[in-house]
Protein backbone atom coordinates (compact mmCIF):
# COMPACT_ATOMS: atom_id res chain seq x y z
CA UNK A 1 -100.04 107.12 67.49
CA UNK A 2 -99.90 110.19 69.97
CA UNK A 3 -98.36 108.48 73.54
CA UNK A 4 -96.71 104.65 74.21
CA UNK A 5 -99.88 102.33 74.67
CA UNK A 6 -100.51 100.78 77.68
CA UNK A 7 -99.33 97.39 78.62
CA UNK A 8 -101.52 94.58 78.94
CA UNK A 9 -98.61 91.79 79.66
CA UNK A 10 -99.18 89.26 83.07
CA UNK A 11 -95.17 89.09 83.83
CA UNK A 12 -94.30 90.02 87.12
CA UNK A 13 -91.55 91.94 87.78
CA UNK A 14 -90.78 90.20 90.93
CA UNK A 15 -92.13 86.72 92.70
CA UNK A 16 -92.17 85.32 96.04
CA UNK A 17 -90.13 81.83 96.55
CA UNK A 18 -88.92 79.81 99.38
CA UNK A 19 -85.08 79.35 100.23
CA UNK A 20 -83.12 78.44 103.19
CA UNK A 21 -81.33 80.85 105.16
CA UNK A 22 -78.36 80.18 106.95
CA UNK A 23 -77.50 82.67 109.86
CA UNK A 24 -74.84 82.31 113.06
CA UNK A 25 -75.09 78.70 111.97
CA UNK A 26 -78.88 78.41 112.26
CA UNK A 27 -81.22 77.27 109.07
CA UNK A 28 -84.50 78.60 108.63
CA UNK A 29 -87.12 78.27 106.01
CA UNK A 30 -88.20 82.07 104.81
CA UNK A 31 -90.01 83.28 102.34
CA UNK A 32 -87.93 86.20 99.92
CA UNK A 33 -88.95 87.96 96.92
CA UNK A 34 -86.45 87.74 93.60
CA UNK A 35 -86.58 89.62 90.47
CA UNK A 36 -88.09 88.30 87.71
CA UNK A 37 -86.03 87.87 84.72
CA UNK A 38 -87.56 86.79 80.95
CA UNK A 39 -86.45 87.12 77.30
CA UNK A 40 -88.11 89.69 75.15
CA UNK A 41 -88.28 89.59 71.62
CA UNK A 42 -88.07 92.54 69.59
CA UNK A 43 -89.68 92.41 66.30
CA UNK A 44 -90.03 95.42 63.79
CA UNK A 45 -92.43 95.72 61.26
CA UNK A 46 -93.47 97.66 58.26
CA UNK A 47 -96.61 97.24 56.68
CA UNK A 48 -96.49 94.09 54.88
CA UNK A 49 -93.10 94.41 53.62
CA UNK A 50 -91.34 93.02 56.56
CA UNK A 51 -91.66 91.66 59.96
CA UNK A 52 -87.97 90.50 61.27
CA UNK A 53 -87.01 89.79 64.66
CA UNK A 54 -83.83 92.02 65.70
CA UNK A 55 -83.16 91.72 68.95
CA UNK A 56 -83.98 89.26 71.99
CA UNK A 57 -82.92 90.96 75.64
CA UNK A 58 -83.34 89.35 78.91
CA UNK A 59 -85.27 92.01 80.87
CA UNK A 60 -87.31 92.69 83.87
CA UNK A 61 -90.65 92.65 82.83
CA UNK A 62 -92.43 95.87 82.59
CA UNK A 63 -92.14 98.98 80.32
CA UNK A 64 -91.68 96.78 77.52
CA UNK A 65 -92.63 99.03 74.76
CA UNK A 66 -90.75 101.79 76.48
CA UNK A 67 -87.66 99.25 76.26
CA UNK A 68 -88.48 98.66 72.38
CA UNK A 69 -88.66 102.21 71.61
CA UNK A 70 -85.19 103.28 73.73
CA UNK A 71 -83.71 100.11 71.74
CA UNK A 72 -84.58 101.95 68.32
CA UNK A 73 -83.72 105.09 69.27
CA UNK A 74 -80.26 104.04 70.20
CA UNK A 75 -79.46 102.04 67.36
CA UNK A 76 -80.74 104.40 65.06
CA UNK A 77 -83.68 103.02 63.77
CA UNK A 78 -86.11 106.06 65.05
CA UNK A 79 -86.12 109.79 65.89
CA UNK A 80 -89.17 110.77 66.84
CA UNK A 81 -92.82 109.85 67.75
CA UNK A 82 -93.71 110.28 64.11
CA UNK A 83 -91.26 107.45 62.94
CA UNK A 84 -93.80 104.75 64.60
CA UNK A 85 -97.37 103.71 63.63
CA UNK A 86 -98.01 100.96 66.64
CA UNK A 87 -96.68 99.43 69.45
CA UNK A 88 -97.97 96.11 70.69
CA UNK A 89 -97.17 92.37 71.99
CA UNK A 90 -97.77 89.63 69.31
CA UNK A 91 -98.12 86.12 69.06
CA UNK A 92 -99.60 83.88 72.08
CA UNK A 93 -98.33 83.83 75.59
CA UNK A 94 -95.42 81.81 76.68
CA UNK A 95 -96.14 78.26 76.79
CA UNK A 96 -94.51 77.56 80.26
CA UNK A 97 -95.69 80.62 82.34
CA UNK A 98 -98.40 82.38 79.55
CA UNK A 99 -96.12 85.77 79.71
CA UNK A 100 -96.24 88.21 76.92
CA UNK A 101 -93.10 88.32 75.88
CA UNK A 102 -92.59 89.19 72.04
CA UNK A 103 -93.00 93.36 71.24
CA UNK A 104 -93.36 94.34 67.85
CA UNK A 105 -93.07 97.93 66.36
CA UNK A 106 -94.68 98.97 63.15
CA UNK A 107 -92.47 101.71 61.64
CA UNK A 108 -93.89 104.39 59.31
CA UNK A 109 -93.48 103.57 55.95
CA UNK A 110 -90.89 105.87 54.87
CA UNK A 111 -88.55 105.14 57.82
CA UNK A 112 -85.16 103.73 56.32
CA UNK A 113 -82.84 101.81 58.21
CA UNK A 114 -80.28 98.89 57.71
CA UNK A 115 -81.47 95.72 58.69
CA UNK A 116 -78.35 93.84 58.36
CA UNK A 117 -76.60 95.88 61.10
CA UNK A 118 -79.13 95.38 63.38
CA UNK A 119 -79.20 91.54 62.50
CA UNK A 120 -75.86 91.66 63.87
CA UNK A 121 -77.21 92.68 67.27
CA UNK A 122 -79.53 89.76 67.25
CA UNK A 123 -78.29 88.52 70.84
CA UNK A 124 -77.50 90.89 74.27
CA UNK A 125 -77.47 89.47 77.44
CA UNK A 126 -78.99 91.39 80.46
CA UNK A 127 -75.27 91.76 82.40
CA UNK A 128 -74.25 93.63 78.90
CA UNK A 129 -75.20 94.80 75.55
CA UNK A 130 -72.05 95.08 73.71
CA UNK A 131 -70.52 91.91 74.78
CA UNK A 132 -73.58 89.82 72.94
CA UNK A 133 -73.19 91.15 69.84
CA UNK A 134 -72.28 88.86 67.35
CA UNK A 135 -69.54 91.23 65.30
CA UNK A 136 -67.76 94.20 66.51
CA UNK A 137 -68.93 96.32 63.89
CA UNK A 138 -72.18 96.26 65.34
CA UNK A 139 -71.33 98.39 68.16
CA UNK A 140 -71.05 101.16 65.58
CA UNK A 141 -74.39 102.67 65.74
CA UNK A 142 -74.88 106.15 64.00
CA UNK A 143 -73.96 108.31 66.18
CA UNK A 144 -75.60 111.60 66.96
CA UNK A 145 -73.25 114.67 66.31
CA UNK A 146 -71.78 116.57 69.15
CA UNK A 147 -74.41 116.90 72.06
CA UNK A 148 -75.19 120.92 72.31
CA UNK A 149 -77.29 121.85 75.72
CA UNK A 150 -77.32 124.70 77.97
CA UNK A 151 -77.87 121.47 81.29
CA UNK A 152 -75.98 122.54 84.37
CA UNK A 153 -76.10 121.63 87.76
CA UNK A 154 -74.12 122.53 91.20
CA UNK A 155 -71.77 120.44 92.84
CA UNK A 156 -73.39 119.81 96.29
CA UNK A 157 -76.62 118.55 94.56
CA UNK A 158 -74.37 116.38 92.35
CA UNK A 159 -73.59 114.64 95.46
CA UNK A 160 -76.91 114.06 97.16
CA UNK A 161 -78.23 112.23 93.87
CA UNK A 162 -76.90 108.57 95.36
CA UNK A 163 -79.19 108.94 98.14
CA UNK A 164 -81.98 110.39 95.64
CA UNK A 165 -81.98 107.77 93.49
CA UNK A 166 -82.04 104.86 96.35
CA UNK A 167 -85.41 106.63 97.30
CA UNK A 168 -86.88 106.17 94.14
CA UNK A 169 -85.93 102.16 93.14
CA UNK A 170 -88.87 100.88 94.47
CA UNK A 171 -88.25 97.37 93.27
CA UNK A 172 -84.43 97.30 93.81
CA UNK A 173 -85.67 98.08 97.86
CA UNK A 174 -87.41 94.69 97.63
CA UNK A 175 -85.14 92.42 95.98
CA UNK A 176 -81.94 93.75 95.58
CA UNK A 177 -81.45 93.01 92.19
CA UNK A 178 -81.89 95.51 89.45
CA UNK A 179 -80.02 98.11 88.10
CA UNK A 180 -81.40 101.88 87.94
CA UNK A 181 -81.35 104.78 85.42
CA UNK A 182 -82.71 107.97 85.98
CA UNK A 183 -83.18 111.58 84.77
CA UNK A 184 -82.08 114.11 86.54
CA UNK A 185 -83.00 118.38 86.27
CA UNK A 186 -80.68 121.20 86.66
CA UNK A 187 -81.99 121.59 90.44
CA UNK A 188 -80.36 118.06 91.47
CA UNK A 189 -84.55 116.57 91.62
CA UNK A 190 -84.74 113.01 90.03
CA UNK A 191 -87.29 113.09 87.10
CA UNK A 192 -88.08 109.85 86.16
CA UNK A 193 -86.45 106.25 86.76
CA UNK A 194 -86.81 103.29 85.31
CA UNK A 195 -84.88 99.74 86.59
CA UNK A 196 -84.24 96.58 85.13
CA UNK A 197 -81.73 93.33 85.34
CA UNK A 198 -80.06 94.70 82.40
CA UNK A 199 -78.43 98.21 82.46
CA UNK A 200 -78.83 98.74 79.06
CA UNK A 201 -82.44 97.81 79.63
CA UNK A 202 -82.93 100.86 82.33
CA UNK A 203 -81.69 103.52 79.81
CA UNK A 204 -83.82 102.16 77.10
CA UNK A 205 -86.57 102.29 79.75
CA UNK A 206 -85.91 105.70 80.16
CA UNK A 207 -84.85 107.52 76.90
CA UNK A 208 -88.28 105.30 75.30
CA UNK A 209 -90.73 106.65 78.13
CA UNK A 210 -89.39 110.50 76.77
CA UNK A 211 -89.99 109.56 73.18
CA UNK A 212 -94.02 111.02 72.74
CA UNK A 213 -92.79 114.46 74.75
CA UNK A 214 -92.66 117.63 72.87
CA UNK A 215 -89.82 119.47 72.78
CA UNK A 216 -86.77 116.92 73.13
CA UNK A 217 -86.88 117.03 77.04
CA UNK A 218 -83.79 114.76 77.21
CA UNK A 219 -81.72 117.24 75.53
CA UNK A 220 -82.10 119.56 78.53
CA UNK A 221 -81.68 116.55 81.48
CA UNK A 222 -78.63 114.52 83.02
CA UNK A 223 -78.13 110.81 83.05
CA UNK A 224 -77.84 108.61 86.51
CA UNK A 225 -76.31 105.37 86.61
CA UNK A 226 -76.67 103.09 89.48
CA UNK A 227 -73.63 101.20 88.39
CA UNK A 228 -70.77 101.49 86.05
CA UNK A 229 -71.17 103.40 82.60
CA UNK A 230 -70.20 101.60 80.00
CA UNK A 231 -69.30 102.19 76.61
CA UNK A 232 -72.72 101.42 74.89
CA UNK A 233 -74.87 103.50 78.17
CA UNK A 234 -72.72 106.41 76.90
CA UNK A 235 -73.65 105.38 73.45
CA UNK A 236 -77.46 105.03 73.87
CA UNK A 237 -77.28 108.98 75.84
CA UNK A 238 -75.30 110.70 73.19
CA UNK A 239 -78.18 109.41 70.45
CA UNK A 240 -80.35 111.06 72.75
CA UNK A 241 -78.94 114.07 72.76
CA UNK A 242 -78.20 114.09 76.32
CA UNK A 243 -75.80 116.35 77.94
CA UNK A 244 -74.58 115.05 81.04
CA UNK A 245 -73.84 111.32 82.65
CA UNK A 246 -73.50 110.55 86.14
CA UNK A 247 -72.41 107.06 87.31
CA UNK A 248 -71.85 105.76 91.09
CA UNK A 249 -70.06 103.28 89.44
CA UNK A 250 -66.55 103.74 86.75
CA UNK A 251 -66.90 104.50 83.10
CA UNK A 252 -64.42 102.05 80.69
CA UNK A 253 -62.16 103.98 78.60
CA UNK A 254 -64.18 103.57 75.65
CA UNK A 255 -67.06 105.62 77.60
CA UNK A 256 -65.09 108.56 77.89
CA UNK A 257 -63.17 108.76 74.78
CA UNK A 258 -67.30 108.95 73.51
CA UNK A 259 -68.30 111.49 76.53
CA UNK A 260 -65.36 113.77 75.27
CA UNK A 261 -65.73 113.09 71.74
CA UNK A 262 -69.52 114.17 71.84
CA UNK A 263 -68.63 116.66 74.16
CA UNK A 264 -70.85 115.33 77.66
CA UNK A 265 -69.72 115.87 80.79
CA UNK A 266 -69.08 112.24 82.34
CA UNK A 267 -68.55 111.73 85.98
CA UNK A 268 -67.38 108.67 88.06
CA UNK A 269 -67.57 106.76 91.50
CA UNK A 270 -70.19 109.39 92.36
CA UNK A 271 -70.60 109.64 96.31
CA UNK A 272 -71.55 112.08 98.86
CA UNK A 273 -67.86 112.81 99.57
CA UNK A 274 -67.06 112.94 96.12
CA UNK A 275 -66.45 112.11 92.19
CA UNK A 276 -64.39 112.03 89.62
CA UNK A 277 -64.97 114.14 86.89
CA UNK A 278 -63.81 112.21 83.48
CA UNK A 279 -64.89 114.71 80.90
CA UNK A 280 -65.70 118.02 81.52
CA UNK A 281 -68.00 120.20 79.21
CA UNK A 282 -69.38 122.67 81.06
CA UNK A 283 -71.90 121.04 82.99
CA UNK A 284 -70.55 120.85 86.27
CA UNK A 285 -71.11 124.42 87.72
């Protein structure tokens, strides 16, 4: 398989509903849009040795298979285009809204990996990966080595990336209720973002979209957070090799004891007037 298949799954990211708004006392009737939020199964297979559910997310539906490959990527499971044969939803729709909502991934056949560790992870809820995991050794995911990149960018286009970003989340403008991860080059443009309920979702989005691209593009881009960055969001860059992490919102302790340890420059509370800068590798020119 040469490039992520297309999608053929009916799920809506977002639906129109009716609700009552109250305003200077005064009740109306109005139509709104919401986000759309299912479960997605992740099943891995490998020839006819083994088909095993792993995972079930609740996600915003769309880029699922990108989601399924940023999910093996960060736990380990893949490295590279070559460690996948297929990509594909399986089994029949949902039975209450006929949504596609199980994605299974047929590994190569000489891909190893422990499936008891990621049995562990069988459960994450959309608010936060870590916290549904079953046992707290399942957080330990084999970590990449020390992150080694040559990514820099200025100061003053550090800054401008809030209002970058809120140009590009298309569906967060309409509802208000997603979470955003992007990519981001040396020259402060926004590559590529992907959103979703979950936050761990968006960066599995996005590392999973960069999987079929020669020449380990991720290596050589920054990380943008629309909220706070977390322990496992730091997690999920470092196995992708990525250099840098920007976050409008805090990290948690255990984030940048990782940024430092794998030696990425994490910033903080990113505004226009300012950041703080939690661990500093070189990035930051």
């Amino acid at each position: 398989m040469s490039t992520i298949p297309s999608e053929s799954s009916s799920a809506p990211s977002s639906i129109r509903i009716s609700l009552d708004r109250e305003a200077n006392g005064v009740t109306n009737t109005v139509q709104d849009l919401v986000i759309v939020e299912e479960p997605m199964e992740l099943q891995i297979a490998q020839g006819e040795r083994l088909t095993q559910t792993i995972s079930v997310t609740m996600r915003t539906p769309g880029q699922d298979f990108e989601l399924a490959l940023g999910y093996l990527q960060s736990e380990g499971v893949i490295q590279s285009a070559t460690d996948v044969k297929d990509v594909r939803f399986c089994g029949p729709p949902s039975p209450d809204k006929g949504y596609q909502n199980v994605v299974q991934v047929e590994l190569a056949s000489d891909i190893e990996f422990d499936l008891e560790r990621l049995q562990r992870n069988f459960y994450t809820t959309s608010s936060c990966g870590v916290c549904g995991k079953t046992s707290i050794e399942a957080i330990d995911a084999p970590l990449s080595g020390v992150v080694d990149s040559t990514f820099t960018i200025s100061r003053d286009k550090l800054r401008d990336l809030p209002d970058r970003l809120q140009t590009w989340q298309t569906e967060f403008q309409r509802t208000g209720g997603l979470h955003a991860a992007a990519t981001v080059e040396e020259n402060g443009e926004i590559h590529r973002v992907r959103e979703d309920v979950g936050r761990h979702n968006a960066v599995d989005k996005l590392i999973g979209s960069y999987l079929y691209e020669p020449g380990q593009p991720l290596r050589n881009l920054g990380l943008l957070l629309s909220g706070r960055a977390g322990f496992e969001l730091v997690q999920k860059a470092a196995m992708a090799y990525m250099p840098f992490i920007a976050s409008i919102g805090p990290p948690s302790n255990l984030a940048i004891e990782l940024a430092d340890e794998r030696h990425i420059t994490l910033v903080g509370f990113l505004r226009e007037t300012g950041y703080n800068v939690y661990s500093s590798h070189g990035a930051l020119i």
